[in-house]
N, C-alpha and C. Protein backbone atom coordinates (compact mmCIF):
# COMPACT_ATOMS: atom_id res chain seq x y z
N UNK A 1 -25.46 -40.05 -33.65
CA UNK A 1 -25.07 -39.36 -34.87
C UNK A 1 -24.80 -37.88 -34.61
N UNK A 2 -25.68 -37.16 -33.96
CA UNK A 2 -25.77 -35.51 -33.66
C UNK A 2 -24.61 -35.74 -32.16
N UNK A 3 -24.35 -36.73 -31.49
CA UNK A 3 -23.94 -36.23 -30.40
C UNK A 3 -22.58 -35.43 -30.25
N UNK A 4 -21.96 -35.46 -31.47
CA UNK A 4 -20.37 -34.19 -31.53
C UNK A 4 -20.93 -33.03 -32.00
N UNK A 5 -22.24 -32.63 -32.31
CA UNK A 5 -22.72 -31.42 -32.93
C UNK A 5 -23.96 -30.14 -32.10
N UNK A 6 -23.05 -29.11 -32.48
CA UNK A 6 -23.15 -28.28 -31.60
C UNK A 6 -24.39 -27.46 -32.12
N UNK A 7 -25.56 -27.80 -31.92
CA UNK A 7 -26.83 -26.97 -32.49
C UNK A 7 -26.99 -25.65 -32.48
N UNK A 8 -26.10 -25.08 -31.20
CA UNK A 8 -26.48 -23.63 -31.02
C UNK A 8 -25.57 -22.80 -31.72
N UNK A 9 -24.83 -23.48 -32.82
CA UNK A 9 -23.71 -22.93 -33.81
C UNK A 9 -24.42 -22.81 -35.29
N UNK A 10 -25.25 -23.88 -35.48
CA UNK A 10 -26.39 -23.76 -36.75
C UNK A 10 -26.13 -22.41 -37.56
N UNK A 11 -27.16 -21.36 -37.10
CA UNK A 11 -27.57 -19.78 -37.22
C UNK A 11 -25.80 -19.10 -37.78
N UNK A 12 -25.19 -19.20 -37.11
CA UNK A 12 -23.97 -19.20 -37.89
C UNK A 12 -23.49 -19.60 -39.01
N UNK A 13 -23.44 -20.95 -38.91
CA UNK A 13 -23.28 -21.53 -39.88
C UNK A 13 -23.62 -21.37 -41.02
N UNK A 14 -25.02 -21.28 -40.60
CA UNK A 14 -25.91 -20.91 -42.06
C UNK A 14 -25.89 -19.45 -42.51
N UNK A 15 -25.24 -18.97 -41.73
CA UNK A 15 -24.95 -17.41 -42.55
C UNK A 15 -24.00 -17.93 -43.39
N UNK A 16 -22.96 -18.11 -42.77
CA UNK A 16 -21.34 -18.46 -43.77
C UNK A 16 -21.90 -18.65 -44.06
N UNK A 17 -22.26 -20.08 -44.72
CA UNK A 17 -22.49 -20.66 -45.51
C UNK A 17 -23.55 -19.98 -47.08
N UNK A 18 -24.54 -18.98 -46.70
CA UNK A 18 -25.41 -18.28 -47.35
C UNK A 18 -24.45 -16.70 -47.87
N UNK A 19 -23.22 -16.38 -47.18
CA UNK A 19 -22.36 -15.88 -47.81
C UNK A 19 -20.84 -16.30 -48.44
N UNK A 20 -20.81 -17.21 -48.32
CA UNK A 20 -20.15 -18.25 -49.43
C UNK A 20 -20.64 -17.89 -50.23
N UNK A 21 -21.94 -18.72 -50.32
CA UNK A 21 -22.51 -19.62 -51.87
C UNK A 21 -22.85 -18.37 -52.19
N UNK A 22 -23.10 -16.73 -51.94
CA UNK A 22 -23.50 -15.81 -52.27
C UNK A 22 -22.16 -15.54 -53.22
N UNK A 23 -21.16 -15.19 -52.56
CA UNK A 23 -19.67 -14.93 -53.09
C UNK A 23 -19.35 -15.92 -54.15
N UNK A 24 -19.44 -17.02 -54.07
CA UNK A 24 -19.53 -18.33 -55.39
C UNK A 24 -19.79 -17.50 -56.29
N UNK A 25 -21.48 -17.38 -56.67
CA UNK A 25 -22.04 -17.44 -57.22
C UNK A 25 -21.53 -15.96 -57.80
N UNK A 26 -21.00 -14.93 -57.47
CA UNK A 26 -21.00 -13.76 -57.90
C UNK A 26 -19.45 -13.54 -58.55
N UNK A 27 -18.55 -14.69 -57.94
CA UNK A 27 -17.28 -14.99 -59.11
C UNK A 27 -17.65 -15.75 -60.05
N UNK A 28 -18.56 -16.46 -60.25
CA UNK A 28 -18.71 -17.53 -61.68
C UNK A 28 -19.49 -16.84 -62.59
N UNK A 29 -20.44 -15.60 -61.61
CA UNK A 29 -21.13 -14.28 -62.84
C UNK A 29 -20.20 -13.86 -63.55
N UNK A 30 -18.81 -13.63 -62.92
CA UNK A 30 -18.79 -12.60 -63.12
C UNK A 30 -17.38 -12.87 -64.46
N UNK A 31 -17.12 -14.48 -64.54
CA UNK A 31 -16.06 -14.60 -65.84
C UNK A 31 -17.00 -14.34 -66.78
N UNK A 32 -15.79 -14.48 -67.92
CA UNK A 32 -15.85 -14.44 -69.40
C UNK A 32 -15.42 -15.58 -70.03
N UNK A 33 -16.06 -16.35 -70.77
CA UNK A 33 -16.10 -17.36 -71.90
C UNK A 33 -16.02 -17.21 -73.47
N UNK A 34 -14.98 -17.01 -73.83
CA UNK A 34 -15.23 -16.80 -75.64
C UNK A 34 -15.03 -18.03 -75.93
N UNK A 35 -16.16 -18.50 -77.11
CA UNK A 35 -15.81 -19.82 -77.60
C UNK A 35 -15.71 -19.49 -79.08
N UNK A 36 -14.99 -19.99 -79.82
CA UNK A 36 -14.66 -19.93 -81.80
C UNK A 36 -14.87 -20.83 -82.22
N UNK A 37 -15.75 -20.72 -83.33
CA UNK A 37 -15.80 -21.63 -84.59
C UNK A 37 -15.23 -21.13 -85.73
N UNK A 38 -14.67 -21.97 -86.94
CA UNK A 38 -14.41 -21.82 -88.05
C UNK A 38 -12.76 -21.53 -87.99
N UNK A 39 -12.15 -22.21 -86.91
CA UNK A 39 -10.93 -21.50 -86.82
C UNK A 39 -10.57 -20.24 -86.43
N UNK A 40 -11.38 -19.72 -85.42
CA UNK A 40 -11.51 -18.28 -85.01
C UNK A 40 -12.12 -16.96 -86.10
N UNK A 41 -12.64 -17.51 -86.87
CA UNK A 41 -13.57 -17.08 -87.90
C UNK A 41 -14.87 -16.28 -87.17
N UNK A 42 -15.38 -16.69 -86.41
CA UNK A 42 -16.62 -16.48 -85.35
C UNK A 42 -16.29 -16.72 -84.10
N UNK A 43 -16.21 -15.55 -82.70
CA UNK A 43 -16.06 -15.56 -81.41
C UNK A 43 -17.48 -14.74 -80.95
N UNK A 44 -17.83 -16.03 -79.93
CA UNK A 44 -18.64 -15.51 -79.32
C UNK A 44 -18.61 -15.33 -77.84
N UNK A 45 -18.54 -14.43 -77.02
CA UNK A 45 -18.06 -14.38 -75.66
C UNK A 45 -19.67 -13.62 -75.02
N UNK A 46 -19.16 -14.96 -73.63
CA UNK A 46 -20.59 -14.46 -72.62
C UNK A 46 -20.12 -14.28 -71.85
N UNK A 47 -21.22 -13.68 -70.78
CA UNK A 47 -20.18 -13.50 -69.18
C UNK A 47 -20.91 -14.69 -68.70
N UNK A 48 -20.87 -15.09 -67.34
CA UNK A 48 -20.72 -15.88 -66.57
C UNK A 48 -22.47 -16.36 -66.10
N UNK A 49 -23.19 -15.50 -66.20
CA UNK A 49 -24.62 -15.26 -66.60
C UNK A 49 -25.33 -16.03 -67.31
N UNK A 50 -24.73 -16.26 -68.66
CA UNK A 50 -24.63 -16.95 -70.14
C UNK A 50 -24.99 -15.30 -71.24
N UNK A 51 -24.73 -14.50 -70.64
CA UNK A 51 -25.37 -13.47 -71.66
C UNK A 51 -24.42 -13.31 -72.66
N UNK A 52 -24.59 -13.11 -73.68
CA UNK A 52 -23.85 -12.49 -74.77
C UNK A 52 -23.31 -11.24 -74.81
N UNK A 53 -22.42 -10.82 -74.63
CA UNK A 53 -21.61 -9.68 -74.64
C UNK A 53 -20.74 -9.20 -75.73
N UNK A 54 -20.37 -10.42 -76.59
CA UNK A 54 -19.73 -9.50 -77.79
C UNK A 54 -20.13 -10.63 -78.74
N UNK A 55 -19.72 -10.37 -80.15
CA UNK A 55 -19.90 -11.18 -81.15
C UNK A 55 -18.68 -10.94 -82.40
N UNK A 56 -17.64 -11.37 -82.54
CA UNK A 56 -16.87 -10.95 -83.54
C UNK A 56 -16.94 -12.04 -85.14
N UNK A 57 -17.12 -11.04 -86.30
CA UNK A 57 -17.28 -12.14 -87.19
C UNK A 57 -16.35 -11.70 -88.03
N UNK A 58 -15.47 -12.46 -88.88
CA UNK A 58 -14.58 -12.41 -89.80
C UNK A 58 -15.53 -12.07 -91.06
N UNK A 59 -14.67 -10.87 -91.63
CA UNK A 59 -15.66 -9.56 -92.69
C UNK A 59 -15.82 -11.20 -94.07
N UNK A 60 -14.84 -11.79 -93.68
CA UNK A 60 -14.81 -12.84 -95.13
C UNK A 60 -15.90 -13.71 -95.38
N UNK A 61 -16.68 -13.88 -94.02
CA UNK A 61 -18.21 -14.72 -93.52
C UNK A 61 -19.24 -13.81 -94.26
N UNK A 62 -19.34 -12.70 -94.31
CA UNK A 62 -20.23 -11.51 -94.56
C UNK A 62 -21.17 -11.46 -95.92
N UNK A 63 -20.47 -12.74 -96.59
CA UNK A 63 -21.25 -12.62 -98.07
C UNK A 63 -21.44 -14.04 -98.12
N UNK A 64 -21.25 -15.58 -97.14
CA UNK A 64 -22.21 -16.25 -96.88
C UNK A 64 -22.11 -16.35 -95.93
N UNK A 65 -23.53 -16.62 -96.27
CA UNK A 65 -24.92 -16.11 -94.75
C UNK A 65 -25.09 -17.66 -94.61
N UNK A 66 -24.71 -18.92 -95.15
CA UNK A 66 -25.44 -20.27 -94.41
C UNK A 66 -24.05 -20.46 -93.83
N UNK A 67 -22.90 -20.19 -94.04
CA UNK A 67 -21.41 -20.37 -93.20
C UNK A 67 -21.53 -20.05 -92.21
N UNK A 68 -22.23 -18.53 -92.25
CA UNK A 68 -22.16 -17.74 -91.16
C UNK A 68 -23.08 -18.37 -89.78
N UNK A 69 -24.59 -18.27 -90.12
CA UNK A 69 -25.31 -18.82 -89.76
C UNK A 69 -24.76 -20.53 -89.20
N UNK A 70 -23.97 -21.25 -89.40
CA UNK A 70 -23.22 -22.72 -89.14
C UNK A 70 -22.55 -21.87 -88.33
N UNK A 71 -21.12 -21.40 -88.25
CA UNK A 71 -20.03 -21.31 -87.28
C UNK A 71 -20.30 -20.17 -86.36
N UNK A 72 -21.82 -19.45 -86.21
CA UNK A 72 -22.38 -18.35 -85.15
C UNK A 72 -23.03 -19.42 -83.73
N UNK A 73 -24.26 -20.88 -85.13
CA UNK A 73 -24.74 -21.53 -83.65
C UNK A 73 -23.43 -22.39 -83.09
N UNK A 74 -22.76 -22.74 -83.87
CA UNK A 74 -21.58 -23.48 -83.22
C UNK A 74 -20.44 -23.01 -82.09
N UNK A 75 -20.31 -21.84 -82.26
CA UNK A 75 -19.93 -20.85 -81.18
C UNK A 75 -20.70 -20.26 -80.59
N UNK A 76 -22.02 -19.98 -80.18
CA UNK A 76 -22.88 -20.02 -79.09
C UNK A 76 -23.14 -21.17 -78.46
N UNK A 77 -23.93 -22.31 -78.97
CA UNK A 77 -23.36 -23.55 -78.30
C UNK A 77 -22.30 -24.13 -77.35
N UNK A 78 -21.04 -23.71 -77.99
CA UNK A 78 -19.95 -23.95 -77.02
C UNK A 78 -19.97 -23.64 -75.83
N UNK A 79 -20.00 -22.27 -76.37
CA UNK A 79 -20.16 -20.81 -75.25
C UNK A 79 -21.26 -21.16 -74.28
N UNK A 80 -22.26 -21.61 -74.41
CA UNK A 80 -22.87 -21.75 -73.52
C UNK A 80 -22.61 -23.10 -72.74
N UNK A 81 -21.85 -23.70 -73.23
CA UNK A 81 -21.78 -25.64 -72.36
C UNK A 81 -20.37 -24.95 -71.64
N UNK A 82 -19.73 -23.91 -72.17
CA UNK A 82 -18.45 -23.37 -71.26
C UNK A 82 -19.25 -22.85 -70.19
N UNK A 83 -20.22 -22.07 -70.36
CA UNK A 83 -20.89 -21.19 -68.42
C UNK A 83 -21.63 -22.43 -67.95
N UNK A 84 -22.71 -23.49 -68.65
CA UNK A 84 -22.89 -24.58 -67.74
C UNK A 84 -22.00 -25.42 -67.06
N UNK A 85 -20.83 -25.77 -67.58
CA UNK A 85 -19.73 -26.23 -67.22
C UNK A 85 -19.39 -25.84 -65.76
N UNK A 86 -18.99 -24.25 -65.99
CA UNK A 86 -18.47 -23.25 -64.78
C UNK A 86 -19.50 -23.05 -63.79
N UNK A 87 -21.19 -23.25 -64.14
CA UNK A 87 -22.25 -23.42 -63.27
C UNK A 87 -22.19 -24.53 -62.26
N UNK A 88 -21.79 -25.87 -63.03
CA UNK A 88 -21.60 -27.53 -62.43
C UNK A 88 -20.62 -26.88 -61.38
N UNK A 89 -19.67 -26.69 -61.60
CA UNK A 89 -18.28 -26.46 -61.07
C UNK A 89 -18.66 -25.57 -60.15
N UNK A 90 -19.18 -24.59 -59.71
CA UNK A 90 -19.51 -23.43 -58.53
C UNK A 90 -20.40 -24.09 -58.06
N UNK A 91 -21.31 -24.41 -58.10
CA UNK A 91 -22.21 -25.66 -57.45
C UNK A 91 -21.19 -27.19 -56.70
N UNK A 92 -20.61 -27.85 -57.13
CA UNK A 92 -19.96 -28.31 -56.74
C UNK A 92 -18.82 -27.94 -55.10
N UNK A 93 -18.30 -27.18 -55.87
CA UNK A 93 -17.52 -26.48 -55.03
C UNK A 93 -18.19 -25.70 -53.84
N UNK A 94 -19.48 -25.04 -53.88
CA UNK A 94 -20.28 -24.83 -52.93
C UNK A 94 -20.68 -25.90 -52.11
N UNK A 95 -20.98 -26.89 -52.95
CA UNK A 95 -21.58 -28.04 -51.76
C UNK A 95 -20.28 -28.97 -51.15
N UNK A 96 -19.37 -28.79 -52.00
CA UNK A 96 -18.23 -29.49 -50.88
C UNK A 96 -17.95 -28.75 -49.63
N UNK A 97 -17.77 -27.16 -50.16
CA UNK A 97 -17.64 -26.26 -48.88
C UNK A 97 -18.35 -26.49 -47.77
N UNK A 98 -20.05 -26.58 -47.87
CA UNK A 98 -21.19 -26.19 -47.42
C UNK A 98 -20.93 -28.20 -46.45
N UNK A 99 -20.02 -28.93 -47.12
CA UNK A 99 -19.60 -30.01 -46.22
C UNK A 99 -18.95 -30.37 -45.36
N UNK A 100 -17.62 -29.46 -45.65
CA UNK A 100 -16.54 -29.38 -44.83
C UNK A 100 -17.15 -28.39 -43.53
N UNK A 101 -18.30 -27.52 -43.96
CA UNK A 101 -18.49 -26.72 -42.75
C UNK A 101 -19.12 -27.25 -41.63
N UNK A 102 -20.05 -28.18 -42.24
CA UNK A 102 -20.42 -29.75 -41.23
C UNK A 102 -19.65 -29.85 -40.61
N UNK A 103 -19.11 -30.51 -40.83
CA UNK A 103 -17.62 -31.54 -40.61
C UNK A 103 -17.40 -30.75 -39.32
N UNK A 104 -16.84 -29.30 -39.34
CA UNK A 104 -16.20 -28.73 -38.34
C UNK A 104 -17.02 -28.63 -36.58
C-alpha cells in the first residue's frame, strides 16, 4: 500500500496542506451573506464567521413589532444555513485538496 510513498516528503506536505486549509478557511471568513424576508422587507447580512454585520428593516415594519419580529428570525435563519452551507463547502473542498495532495 505505502510502497509508491515517499515518507520523507510528509513534513512538507503537512505544511501545504496546514496552509491551504489556513487560506480556505480565511476566504470563507471572509464573504458576505445577506439573506431577506418579507420580500426584501428585512436583510440581514453576516460575514463568513456567521456574525451579524448589518440589519436593514423597512421603516413600514416599525409599527408591527410581531411582523417584524417573524421576517427578522426568518432572515437570520437563512443567513445563517447560507455561512453553514459555505462552512460544508470549505471543508469539503479542503479535504478533497488535502486528497489530491496524497495522491501526488
Amino acid at each position: 500500500m505505502f510502497d509508491q510513498f515517499d515518507f520523507s516528503k510528509m513534513g512538507a506536505m503537512f505544511e501545504a496542506a496546514q496552509e491551504q486549509a489556513k487560506k480556505m478557511q480565511e476566504d470563507a471568513e471572509s464573504k458576505i451573506f445577506t439573506a431577506k424576508s418579507g420580500g426584501g422587507m428585512v436583510k440581514v447580512t453576516m460575514n463568513g464567521k456567521g456574525e451579524v454585520i448589518d440589519i436593514d428593516i423597512d421603516d413600514s415594519l416599525l409599527e408591527d413589532k410581531e411582523s417584524l419580529q417573524i421576517l427578522l428570525i426568518s432572515a437570520i435563519n437563512d443567513a445563517i444555513n447560507m455561512v453553514e452551507e459555505n462552512k460544508k463547502h470549505a471543508a469539503a473542498q479542503m479535504l478533497s485538496s488535502l486528497g489530491a495532495s496524497y495522491q501526488n
